[in-house]
N, C-alpha and C. Protein backbone atom coordinates (compact mmCIF):
# COMPACT_ATOMS: atom_id res chain seq x y z
N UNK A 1 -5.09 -22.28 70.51
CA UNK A 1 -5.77 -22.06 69.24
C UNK A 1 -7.14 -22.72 69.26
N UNK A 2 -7.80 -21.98 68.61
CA UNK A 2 -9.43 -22.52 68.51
C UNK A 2 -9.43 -23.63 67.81
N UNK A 3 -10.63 -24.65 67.36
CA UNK A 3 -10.61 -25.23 66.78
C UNK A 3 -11.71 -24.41 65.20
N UNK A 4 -11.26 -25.18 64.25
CA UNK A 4 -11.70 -24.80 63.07
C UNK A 4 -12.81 -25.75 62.61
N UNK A 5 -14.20 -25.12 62.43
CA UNK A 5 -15.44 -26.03 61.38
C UNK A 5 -15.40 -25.49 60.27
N UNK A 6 -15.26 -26.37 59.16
CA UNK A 6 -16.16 -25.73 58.16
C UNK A 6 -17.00 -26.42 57.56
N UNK A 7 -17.91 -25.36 57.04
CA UNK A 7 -19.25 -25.66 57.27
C UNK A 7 -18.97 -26.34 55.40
N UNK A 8 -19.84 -27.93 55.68
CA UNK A 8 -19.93 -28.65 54.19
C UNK A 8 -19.95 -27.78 53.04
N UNK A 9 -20.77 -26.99 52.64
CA UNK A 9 -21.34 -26.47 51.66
C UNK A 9 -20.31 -25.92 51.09
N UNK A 10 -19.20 -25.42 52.20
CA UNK A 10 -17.86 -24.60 51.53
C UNK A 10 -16.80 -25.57 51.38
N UNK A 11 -16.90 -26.31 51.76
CA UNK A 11 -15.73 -27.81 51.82
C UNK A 11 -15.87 -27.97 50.44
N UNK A 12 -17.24 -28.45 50.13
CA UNK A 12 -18.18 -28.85 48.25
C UNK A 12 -17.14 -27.91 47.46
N UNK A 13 -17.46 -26.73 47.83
CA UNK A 13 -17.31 -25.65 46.89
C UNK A 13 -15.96 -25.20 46.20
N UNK A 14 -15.26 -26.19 47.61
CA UNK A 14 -13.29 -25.80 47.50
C UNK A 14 -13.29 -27.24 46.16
N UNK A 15 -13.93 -28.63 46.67
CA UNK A 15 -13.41 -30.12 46.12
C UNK A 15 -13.89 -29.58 44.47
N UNK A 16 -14.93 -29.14 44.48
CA UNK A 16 -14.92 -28.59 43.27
C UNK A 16 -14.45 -27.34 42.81
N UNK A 17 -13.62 -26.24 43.15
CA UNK A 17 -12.56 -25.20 42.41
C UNK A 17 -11.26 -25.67 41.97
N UNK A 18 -11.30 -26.89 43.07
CA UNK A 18 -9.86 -27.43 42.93
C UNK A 18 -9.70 -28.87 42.01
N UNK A 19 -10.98 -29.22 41.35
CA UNK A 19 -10.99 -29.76 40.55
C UNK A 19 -10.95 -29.19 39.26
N UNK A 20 -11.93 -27.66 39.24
CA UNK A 20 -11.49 -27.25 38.29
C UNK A 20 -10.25 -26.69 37.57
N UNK A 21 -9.55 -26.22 38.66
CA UNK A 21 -7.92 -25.64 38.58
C UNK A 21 -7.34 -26.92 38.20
N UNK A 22 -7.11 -28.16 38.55
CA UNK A 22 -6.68 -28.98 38.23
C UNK A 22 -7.07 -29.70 36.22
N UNK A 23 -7.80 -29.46 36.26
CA UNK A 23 -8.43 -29.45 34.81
C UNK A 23 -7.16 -28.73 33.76
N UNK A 24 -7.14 -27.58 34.58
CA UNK A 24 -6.14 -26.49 33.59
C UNK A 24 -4.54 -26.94 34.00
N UNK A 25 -4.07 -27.55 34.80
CA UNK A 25 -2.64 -27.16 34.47
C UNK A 25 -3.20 -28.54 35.98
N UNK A 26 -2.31 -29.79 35.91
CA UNK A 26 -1.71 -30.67 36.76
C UNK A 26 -1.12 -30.17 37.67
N UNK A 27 -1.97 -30.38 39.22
CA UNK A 27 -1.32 -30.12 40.52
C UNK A 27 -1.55 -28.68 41.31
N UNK A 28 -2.54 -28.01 39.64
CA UNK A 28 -2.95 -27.00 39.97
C UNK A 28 -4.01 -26.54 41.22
N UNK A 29 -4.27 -27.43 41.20
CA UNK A 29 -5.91 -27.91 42.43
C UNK A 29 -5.64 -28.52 43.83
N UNK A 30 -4.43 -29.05 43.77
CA UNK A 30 -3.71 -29.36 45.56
C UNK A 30 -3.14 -28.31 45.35
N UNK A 31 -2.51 -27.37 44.76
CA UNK A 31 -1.85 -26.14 45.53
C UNK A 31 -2.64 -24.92 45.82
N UNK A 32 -4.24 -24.92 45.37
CA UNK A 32 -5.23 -24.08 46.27
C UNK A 32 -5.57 -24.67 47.32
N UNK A 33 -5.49 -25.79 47.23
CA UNK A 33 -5.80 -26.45 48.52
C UNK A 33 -4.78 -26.24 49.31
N UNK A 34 -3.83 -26.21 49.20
CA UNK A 34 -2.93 -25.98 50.16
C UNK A 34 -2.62 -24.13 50.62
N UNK A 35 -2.80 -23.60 49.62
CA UNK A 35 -2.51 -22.02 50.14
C UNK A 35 -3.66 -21.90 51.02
N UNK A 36 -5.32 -22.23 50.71
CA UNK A 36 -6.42 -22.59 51.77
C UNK A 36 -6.02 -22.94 53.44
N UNK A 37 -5.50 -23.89 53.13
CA UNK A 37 -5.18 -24.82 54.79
C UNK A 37 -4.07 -23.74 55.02
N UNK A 38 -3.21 -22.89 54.64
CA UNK A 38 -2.31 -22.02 55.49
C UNK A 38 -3.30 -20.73 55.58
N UNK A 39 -4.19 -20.61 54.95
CA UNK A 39 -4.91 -19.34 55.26
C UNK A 39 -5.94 -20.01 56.46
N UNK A 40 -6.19 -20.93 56.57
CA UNK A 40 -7.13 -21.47 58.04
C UNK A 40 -6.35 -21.88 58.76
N UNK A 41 -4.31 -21.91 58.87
CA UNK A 41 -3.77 -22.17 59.71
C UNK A 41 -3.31 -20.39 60.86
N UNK A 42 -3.33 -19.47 59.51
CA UNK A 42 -2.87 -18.42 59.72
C UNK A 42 -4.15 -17.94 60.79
N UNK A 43 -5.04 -18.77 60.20
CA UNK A 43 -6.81 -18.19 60.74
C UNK A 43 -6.64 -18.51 62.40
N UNK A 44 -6.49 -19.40 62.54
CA UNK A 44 -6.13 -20.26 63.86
C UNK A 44 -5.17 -19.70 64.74
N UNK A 45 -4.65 -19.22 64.33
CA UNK A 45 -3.19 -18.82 65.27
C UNK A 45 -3.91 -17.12 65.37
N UNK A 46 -4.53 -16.18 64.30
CA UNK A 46 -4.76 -15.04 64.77
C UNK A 46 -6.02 -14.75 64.01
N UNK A 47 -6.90 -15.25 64.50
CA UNK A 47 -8.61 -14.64 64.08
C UNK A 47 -8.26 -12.93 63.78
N UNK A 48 -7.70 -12.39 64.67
CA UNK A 48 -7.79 -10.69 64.11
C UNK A 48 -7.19 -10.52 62.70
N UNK A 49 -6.91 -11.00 62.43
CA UNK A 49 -6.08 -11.01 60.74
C UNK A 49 -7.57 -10.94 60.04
N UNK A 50 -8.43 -11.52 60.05
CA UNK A 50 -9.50 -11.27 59.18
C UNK A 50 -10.35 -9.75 59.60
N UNK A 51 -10.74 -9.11 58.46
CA UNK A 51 -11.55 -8.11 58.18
C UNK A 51 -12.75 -8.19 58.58
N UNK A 52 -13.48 -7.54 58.52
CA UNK A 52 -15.35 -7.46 59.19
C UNK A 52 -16.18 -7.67 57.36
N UNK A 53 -16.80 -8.23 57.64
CA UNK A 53 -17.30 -8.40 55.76
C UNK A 53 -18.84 -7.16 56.21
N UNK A 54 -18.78 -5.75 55.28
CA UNK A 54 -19.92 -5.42 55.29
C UNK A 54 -20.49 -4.77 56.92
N UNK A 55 -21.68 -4.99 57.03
CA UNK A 55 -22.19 -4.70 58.56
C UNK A 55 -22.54 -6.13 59.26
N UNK A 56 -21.93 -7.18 59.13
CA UNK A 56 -22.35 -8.43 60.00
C UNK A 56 -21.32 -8.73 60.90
N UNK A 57 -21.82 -9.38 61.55
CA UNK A 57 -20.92 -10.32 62.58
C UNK A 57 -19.69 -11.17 61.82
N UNK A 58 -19.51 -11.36 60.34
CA UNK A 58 -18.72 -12.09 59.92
C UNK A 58 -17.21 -11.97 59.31
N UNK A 59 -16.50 -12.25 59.26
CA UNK A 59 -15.29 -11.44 58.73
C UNK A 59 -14.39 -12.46 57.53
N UNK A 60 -13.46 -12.03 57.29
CA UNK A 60 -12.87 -12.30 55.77
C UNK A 60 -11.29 -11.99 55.79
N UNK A 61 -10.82 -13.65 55.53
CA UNK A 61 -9.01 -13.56 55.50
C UNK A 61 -8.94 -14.04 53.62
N UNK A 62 -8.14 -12.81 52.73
CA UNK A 62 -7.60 -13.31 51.91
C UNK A 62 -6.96 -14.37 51.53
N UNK A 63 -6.60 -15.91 50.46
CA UNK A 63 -5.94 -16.72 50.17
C UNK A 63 -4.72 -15.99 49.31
N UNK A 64 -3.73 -16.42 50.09
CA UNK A 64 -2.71 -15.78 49.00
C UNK A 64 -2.34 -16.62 47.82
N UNK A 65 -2.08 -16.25 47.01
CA UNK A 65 -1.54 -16.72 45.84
C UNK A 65 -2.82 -17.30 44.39
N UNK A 66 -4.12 -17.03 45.10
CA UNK A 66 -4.97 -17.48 44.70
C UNK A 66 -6.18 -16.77 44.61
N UNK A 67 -7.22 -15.95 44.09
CA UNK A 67 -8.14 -15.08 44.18
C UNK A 67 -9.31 -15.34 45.22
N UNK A 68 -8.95 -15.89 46.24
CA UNK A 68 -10.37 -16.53 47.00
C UNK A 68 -10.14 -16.27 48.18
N UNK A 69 -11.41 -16.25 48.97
CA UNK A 69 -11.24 -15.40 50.23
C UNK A 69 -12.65 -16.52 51.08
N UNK A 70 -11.98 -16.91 52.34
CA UNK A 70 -12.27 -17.69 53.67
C UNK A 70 -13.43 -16.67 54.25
N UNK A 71 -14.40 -16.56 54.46
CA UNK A 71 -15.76 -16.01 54.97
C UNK A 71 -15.54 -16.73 56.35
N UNK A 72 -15.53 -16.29 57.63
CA UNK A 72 -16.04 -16.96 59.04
C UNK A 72 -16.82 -16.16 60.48
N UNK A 73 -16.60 -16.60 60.89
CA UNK A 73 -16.97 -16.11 62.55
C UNK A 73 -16.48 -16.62 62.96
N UNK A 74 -15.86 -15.82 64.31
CA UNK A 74 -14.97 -16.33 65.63
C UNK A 74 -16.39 -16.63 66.33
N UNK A 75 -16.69 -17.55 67.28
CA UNK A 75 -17.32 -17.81 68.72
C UNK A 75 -16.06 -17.81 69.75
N UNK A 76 -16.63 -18.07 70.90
CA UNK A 76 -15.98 -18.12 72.04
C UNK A 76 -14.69 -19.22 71.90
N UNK A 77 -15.66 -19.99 71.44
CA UNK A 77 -14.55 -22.05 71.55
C UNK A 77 -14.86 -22.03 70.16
N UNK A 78 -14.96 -21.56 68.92
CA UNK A 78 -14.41 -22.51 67.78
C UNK A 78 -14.40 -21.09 66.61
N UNK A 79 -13.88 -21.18 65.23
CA UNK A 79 -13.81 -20.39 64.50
C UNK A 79 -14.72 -21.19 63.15
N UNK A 80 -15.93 -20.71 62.64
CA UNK A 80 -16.58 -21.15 62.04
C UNK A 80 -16.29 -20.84 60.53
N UNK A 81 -16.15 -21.54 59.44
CA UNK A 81 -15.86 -21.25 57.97
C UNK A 81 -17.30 -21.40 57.08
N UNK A 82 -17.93 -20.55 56.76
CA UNK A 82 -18.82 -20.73 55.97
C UNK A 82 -18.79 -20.71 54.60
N UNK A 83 -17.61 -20.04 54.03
CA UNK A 83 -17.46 -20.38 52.86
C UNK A 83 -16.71 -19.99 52.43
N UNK A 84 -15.71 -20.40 50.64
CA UNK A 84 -14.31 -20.53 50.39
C UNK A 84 -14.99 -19.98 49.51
N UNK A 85 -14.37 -18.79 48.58
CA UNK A 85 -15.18 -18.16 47.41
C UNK A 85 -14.58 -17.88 46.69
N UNK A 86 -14.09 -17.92 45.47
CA UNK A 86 -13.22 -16.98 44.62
C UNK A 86 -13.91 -15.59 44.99
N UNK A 87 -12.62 -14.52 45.09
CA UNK A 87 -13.42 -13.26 45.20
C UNK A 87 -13.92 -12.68 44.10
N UNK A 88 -13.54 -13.38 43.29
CA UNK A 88 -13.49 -12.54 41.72
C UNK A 88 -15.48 -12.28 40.61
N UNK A 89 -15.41 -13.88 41.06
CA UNK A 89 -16.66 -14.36 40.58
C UNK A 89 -17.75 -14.31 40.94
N UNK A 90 -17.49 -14.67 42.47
CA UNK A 90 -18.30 -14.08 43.04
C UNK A 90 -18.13 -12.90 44.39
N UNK A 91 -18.32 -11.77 43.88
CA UNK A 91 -17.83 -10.45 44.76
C UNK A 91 -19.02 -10.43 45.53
N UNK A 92 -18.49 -10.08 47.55
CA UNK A 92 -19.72 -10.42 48.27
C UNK A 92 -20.62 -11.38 48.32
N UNK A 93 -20.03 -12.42 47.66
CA UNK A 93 -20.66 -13.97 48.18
C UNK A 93 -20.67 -13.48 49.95
């Protein structure tokens, strides 16, 4: 299995969704965090599971249980995460 980066800006973007989910309902905000880390575990074990986003080099694995979707690129040696998005809010982030 590759190893996994992700890139700060989307790390930010999760500490704060999952603060906000947590706002609404206790415990709500570690369990996106956690459906996350099985969607970058699922990522790890089979990069082809993600989609092609658009016409770029980049592709896109759904979070289950949760409206947000993992943006990355495979390289050779590592699988890059650029960003954790709700799909909802923002469509084509």
């Amino acid at each position: 299995m590759k190893p996994v980066i992700i890139q700060r800006e989307a790390a930010v973007e999760l500490e704060e969704d999952m603060a906000w989910y947590e706002k609404r309902q206790s415990g709500l905000g570690l369990d996106l965090q956690s459906e996350v880390e099985k969607t970058i575990i699922r990522l790890r074990q089979d990069p082809s599971l993600g989609m092609r986003f658009r016409n770029t080099p980049f592709q896109f694995i759904r979070v289950k249980r949760f409206p947000y979707v993992v943006y990355f690129r495979e390289f050779d040696d590592v699988i890059w995460v650029i960003a954790i998005a709700h799909g909802r809010r923002k469509p084509g982030y």
